[in-house]
C-alpha atoms as a PDB file:
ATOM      1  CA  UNK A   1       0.000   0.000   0.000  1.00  0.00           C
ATOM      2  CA  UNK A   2       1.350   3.689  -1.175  1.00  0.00           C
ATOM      3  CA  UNK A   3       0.611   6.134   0.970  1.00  0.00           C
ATOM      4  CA  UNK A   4       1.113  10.539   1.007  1.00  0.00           C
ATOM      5  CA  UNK A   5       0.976  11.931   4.009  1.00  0.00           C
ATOM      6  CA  UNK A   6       2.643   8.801   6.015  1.00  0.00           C
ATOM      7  CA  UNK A   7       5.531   6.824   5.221  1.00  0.00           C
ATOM      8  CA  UNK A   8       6.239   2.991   6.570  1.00  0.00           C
ATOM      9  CA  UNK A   9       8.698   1.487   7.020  1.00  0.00           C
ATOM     10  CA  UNK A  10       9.480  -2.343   8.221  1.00  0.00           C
ATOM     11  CA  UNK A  11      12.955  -3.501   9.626  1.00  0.00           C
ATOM     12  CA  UNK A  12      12.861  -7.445  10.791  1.00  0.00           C
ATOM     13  CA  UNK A  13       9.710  -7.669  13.453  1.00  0.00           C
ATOM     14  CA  UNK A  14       9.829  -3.729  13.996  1.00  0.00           C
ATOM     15  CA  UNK A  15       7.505  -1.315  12.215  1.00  0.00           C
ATOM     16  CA  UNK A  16       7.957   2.529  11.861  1.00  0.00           C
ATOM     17  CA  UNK A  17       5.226   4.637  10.889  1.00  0.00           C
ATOM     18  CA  UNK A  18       6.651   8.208  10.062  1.00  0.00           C
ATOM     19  CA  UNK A  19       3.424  11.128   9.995  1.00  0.00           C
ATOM     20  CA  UNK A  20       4.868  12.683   6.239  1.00  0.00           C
ATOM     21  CA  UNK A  21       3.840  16.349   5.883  1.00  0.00           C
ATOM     22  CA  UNK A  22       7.031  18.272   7.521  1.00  0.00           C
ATOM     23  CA  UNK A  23       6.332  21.327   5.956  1.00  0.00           C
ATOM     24  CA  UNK A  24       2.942  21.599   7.771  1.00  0.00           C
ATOM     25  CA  UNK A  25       4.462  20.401  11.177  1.00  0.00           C
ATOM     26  CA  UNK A  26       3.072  17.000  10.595  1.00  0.00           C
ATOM     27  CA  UNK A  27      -0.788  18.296  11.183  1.00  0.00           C
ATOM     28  CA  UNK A  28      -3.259  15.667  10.414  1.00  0.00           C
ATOM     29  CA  UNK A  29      -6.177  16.041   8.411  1.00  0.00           C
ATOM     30  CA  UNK A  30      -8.792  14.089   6.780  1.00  0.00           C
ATOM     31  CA  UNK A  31      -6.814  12.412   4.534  1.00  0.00           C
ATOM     32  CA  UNK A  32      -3.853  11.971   6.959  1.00  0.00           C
ATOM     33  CA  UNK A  33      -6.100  10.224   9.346  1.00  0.00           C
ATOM     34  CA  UNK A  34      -7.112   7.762   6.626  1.00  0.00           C
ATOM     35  CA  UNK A  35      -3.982   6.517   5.927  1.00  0.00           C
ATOM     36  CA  UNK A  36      -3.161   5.845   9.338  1.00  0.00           C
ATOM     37  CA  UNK A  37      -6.149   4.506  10.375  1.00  0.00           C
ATOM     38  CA  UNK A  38      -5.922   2.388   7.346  1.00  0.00           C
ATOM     39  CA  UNK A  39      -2.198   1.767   7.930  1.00  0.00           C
ATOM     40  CA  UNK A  40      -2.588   0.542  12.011  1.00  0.00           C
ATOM     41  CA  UNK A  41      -5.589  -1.191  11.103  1.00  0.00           C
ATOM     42  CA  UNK A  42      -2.990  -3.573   8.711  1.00  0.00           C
ATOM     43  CA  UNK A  43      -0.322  -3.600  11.234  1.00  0.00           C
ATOM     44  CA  UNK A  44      -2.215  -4.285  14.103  1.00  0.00           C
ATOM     45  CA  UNK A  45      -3.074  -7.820  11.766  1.00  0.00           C
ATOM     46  CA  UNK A  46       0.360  -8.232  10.485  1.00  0.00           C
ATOM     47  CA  UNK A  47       2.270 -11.256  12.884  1.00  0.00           C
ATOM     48  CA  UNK A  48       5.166 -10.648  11.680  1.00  0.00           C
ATOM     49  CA  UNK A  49       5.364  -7.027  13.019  1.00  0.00           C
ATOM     50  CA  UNK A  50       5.925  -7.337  16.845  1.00  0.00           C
ATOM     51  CA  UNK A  51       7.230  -3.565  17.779  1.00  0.00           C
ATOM     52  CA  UNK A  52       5.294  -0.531  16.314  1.00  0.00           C
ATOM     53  CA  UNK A  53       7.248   3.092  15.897  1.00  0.00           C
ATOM     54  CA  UNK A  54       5.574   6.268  15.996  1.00  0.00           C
ATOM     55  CA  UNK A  55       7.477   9.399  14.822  1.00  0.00           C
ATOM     56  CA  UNK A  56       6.932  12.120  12.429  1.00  0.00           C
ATOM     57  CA  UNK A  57       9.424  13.356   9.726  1.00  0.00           C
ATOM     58  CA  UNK A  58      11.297  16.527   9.899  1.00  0.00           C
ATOM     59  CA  UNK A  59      11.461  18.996  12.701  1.00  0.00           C
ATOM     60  CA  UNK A  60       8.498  18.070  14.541  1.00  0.00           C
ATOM     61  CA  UNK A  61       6.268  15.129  16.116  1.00  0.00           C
ATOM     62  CA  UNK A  62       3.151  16.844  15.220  1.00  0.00           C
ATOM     63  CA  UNK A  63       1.613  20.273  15.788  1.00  0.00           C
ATOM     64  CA  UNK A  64      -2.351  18.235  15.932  1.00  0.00           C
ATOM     65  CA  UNK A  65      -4.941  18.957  14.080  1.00  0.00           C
ATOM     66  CA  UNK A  66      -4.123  20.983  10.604  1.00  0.00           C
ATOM     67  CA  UNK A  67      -6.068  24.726  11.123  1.00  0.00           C
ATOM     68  CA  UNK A  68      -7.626  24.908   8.140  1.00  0.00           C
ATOM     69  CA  UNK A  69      -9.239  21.512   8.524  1.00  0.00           C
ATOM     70  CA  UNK A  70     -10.559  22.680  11.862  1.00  0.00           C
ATOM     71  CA  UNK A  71     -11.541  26.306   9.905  1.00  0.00           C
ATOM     72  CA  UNK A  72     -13.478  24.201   7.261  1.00  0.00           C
ATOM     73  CA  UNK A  73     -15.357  22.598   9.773  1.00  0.00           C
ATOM     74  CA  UNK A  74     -17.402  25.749  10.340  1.00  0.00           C
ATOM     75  CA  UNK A  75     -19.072  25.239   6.897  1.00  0.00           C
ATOM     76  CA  UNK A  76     -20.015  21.117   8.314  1.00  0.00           C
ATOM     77  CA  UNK A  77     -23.224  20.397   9.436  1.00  0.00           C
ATOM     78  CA  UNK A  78     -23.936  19.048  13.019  1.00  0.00           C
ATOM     79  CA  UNK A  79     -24.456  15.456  11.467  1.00  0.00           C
ATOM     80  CA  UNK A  80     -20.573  16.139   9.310  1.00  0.00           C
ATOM     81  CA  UNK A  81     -19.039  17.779  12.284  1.00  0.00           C
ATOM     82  CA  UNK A  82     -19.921  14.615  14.330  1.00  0.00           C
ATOM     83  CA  UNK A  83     -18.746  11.918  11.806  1.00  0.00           C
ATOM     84  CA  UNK A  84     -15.269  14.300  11.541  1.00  0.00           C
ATOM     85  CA  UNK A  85     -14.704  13.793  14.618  1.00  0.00           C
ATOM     86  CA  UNK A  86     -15.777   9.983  15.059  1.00  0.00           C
ATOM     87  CA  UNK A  87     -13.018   9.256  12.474  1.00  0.00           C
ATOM     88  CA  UNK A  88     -10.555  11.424  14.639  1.00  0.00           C
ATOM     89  CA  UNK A  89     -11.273   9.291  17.694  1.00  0.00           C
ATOM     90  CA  UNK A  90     -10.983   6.145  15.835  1.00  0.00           C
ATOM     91  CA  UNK A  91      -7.286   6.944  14.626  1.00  0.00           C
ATOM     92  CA  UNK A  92      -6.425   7.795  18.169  1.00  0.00           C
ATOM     93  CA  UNK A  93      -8.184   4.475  19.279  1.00  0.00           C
ATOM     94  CA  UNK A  94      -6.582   2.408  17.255  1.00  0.00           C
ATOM     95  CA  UNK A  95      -3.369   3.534  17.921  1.00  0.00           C
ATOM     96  CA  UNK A  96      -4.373   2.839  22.181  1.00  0.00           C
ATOM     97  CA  UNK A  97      -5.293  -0.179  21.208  1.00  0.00           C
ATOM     98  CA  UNK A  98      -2.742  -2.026  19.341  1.00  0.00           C
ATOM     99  CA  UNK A  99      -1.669  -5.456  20.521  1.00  0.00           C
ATOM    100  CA  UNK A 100       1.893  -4.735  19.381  1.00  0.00           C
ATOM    101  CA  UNK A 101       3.829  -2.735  22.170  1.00  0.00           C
ATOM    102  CA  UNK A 102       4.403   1.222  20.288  1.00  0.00           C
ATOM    103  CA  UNK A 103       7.178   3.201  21.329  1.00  0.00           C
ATOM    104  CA  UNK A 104       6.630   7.208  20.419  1.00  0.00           C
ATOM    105  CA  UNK A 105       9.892   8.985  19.029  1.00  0.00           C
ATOM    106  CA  UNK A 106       8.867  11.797  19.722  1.00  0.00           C
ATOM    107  CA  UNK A 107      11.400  14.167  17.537  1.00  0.00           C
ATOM    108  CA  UNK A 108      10.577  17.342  18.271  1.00  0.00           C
ATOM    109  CA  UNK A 109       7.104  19.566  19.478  1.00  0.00           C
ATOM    110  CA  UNK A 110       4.144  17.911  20.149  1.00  0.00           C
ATOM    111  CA  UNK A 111       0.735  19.912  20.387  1.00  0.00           C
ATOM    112  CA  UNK A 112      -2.550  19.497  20.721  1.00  0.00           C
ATOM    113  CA  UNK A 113      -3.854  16.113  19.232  1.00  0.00           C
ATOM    114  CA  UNK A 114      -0.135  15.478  18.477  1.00  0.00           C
ATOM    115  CA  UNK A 115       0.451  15.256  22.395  1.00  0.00           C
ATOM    116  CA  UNK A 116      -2.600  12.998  22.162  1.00  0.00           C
ATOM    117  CA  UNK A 117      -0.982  10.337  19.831  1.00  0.00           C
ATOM    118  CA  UNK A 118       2.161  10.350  22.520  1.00  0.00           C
ATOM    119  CA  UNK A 119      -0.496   9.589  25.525  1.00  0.00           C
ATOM    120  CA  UNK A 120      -1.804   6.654  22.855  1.00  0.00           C
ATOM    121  CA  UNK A 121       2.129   5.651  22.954  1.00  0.00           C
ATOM    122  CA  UNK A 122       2.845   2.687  25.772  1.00  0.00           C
ATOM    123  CA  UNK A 123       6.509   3.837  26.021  1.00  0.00           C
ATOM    124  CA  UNK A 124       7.478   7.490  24.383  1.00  0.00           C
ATOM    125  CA  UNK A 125      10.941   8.714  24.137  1.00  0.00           C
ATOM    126  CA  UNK A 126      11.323  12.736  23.907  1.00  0.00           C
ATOM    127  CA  UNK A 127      14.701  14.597  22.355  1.00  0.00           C
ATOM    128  CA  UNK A 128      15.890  17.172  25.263  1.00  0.00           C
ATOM    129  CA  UNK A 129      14.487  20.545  23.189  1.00  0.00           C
ATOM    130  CA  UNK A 130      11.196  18.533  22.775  1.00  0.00           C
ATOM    131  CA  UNK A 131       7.720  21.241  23.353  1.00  0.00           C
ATOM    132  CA  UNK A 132       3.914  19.688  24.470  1.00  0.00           C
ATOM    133  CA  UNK A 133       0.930  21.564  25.191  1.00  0.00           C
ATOM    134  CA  UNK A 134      -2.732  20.670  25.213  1.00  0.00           C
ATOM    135  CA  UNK A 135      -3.187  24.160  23.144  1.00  0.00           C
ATOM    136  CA  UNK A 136      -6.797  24.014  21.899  1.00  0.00           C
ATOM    137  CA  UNK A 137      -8.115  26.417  24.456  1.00  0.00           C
ATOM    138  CA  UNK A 138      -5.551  29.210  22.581  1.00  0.00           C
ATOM    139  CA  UNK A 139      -7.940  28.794  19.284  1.00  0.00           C
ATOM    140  CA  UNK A 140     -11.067  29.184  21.303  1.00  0.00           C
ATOM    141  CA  UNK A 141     -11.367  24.582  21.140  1.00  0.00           C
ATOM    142  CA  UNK A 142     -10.718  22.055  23.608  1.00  0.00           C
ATOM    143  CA  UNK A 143      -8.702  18.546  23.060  1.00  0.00           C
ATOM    144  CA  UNK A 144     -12.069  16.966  23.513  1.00  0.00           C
ATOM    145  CA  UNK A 145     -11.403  13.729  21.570  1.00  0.00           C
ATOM    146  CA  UNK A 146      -7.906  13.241  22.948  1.00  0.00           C
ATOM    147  CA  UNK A 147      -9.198  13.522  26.661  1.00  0.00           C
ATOM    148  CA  UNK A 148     -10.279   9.941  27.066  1.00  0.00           C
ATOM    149  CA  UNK A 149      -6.685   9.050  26.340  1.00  0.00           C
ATOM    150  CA  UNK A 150      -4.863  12.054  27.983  1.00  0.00           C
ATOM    151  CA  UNK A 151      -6.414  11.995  31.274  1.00  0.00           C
ATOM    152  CA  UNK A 152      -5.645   8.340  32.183  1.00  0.00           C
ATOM    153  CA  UNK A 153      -1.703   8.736  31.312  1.00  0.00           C
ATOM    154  CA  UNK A 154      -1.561  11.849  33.444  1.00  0.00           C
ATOM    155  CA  UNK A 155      -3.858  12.111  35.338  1.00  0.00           C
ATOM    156  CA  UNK A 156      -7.022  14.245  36.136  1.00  0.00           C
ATOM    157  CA  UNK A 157      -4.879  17.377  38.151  1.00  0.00           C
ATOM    158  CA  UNK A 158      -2.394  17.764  35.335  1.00  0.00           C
ATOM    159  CA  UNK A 159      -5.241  17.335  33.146  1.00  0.00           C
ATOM    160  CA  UNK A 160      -6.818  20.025  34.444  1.00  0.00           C
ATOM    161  CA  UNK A 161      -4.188  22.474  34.576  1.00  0.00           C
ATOM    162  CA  UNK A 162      -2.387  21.748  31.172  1.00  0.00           C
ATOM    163  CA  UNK A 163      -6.169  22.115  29.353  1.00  0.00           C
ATOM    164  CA  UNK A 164      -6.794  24.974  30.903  1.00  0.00           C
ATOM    165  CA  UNK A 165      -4.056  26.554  30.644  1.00  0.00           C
ATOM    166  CA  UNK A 166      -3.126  25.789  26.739  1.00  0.00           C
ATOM    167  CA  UNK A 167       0.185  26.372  28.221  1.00  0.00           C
ATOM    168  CA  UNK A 168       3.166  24.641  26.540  1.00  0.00           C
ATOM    169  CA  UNK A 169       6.071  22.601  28.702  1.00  0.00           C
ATOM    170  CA  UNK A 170       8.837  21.409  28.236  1.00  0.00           C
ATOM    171  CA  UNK A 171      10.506  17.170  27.804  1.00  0.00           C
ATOM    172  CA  UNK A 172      11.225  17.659  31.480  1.00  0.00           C
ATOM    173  CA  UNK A 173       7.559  18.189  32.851  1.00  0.00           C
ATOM    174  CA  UNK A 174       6.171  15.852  30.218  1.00  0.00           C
ATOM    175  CA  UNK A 175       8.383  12.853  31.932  1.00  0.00           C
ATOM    176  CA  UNK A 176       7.059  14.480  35.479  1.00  0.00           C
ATOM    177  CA  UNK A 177       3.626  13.839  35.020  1.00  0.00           C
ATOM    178  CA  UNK A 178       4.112  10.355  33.226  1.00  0.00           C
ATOM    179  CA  UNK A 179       3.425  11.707  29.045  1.00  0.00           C
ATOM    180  CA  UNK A 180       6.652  10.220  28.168  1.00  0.00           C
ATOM    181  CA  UNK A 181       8.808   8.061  29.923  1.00  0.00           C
ATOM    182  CA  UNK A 182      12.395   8.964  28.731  1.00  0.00           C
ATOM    183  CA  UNK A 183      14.560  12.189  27.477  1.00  0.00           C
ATOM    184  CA  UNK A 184      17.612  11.884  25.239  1.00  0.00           C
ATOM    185  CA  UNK A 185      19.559  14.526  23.081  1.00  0.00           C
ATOM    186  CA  UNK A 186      18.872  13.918  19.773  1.00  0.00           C
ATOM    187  CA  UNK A 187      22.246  12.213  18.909  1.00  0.00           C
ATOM    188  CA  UNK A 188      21.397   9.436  21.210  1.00  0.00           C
ATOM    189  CA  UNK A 189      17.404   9.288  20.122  1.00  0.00           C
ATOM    190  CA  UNK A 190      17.628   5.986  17.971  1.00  0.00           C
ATOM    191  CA  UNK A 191      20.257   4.783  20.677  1.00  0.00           C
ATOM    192  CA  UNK A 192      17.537   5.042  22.849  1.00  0.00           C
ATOM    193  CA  UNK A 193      14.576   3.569  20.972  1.00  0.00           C
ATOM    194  CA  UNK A 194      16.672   0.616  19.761  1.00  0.00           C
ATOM    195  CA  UNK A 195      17.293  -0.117  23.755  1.00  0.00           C
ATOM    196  CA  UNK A 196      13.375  -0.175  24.514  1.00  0.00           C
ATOM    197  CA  UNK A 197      13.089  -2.187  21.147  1.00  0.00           C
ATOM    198  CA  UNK A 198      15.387  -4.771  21.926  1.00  0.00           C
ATOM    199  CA  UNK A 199      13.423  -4.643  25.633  1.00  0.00           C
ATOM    200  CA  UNK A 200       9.906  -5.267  23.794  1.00  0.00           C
ATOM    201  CA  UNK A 201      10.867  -7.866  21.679  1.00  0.00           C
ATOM    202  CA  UNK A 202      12.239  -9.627  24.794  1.00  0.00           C
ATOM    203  CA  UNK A 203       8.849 -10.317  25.993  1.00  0.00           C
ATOM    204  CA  UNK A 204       5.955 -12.963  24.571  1.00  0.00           C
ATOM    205  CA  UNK A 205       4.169 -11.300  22.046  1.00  0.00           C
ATOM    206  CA  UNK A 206       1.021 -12.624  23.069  1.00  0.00           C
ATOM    207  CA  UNK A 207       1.393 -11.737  26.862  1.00  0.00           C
ATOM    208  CA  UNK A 208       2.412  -7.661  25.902  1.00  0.00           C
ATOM    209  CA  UNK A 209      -0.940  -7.959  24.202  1.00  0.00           C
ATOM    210  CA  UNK A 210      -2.802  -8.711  26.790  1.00  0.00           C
ATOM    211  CA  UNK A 211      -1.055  -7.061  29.342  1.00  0.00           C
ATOM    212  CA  UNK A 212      -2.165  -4.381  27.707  1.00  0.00           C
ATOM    213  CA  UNK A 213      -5.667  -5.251  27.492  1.00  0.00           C
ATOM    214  CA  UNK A 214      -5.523  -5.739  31.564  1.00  0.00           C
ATOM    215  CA  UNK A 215      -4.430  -2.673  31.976  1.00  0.00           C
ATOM    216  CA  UNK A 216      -7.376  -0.795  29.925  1.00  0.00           C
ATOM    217  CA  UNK A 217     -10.238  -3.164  31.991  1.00  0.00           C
ATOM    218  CA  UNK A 218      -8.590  -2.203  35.171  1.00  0.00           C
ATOM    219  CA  UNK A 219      -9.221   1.649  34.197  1.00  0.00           C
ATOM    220  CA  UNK A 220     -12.780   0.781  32.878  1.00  0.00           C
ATOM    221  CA  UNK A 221     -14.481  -1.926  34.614  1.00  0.00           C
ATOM    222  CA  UNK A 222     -16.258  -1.723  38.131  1.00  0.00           C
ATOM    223  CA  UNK A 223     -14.174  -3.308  40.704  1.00  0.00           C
ATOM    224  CA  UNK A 224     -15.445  -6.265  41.074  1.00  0.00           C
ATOM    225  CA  UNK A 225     -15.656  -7.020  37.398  1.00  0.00           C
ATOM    226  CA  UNK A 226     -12.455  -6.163  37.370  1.00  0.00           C
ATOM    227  CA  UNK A 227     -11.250  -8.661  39.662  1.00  0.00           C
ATOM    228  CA  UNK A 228     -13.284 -11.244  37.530  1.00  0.00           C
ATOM    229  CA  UNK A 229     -11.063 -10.347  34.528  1.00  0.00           C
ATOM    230  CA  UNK A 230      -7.796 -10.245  36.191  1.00  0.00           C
ATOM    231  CA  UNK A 231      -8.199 -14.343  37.666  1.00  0.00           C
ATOM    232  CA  UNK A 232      -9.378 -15.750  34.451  1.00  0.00           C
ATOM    233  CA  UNK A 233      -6.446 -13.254  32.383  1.00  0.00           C
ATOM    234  CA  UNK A 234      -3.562 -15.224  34.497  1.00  0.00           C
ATOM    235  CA  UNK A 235      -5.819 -18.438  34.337  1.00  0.00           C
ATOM    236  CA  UNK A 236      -5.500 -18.733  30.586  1.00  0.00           C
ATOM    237  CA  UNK A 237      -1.794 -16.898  30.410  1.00  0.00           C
ATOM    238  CA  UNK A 238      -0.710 -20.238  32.430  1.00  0.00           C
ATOM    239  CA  UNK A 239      -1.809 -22.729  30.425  1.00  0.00           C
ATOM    240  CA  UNK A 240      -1.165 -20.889  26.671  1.00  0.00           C
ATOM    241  CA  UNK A 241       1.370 -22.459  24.430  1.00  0.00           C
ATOM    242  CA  UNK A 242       3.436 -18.804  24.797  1.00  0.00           C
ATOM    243  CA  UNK A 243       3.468 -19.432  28.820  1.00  0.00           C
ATOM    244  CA  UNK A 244       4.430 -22.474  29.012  1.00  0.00           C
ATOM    245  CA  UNK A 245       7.250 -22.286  26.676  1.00  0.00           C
ATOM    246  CA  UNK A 246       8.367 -18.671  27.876  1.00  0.00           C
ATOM    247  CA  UNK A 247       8.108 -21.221  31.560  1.00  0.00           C
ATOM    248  CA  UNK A 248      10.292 -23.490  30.454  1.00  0.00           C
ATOM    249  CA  UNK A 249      12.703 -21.873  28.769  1.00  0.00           C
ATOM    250  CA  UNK A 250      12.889 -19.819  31.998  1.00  0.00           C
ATOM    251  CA  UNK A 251      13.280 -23.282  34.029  1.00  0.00           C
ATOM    252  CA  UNK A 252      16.013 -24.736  31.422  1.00  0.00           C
ATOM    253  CA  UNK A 253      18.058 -21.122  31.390  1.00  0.00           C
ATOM    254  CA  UNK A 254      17.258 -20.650  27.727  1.00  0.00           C
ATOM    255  CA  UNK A 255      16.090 -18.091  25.787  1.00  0.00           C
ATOM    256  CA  UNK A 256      11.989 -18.263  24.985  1.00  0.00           C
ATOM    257  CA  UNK A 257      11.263 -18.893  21.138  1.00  0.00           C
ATOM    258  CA  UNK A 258      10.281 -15.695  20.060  1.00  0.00           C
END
């Protein structure tokens, strides 16, 4: 599949998905959030891929949502303005929900829904002059869509403050209040992704997977239900053909098969 406004790229078990339009700060639009909802939708089936790499190309990460996209929405009617933004929320949804781990390198600023794909990121990695900001309030918006994804990496308090302020921070804060997890300079960037690579593809693909999925129905379910989940997840992780082997490798001080 060709693509515009993305680029892909796939080294051994590791996938890179690069947002394409540097000149524009990587801002997605319509058409960018087709291809990479069409693009994650592929990879997210695709065994072979067992890492997934967010960046963007060129100076930036992304700067969100492109402004005249968001101008042209004035012109939509309720019903269009509504199925805009149900496609924007399933980008950002699929990219939560991946069952391949995805590490954010996050190259440079970040804004507005672009901090919102690095909250979608289990594991982001931020160069030292790195900017964020949940900016919408600036332009009269709000990072509405992005909210459901924000506020459980950092938090309702931070939340609050960093929406309402539209304020931007720096790398430092961002790993302060848990949006990304590492800084580096940007010499040492790759350096640094290929370390949590090699640290991903360490684990049992199947298990990351659903570690991840026990994390999301510990945030959503009632406790109780919760629980439920949790007893039968470790119930059926003990007796899978991944456990076992990952087991006893462990027991015979080899190295699992994957």
């Amino acid at each position: 599949m060709s693509y515009q406004l993305i680029s892909i790229s796939q080294q051994a078990a590791v996938t890179t998905v690069s947002l394409n339009r540097p000149e524009l700060h990587n801002a997605f639009n319509p058409e960018l959030i087709g291809e990479l909802r069409q693009a994650l939708t592929a990879i997210a089936a695709d065994s072979t891929t067992r890492v997934v790499i967010l960046t963007g190309n060129g100076p930036s990460f992304s700067a969100g949502g492109d402004l005249s996209w968001m101008q042209a929405s004035a012109s939509y009617t309720a019903e269009q303005n509504i199925a805009d933004a149900e496609n924007l929320d399933a980008m950002f949804d699929l990219l939560n929900s991946m069952p391949q781990p995805v590490i954010g390198r996050i190259n440079g600023a970040a804004l507005g829904g672009g901090a919102g794909l690095v909250a979608c990121c289990d594991l982001a990695v931020a160069v030292e002059q790195a900017k964020f900001g949940f900016t919408e309030v600036k332009l009269g918006l709000i990072p509405a869509v992005i909210a459901q994804y924000v506020v459980p990496k950092i938090g309702v308090s931070h939340s609050r403050a960093l929406f309402i302020s539209g304020e931007r921070f720096s790398a430092e804060r961002a790993f302060e209040i848990g949006l990304i997890h590492a800084i580096t300079s940007e010499d040492e960037l790759d350096q640094t992704v290929g370390y949590l690579v090699e640290r991903m593809l360490s684990g049992g693909p199947q298990a990351m997977a659903q570690a991840k999925k026990l994390v999301q129905a510990i945030w959503e379910m009632e406790r109780s239900a919760a629980k439920r989940y949790a007893i039968e997840a470790i119930a059926q992780a003990r007796t899978s053909a991944e456990g076992q082997a990952g087991l006893a490798a462990f027991l015979n001080k080899r190295k699992p098969q994957w």
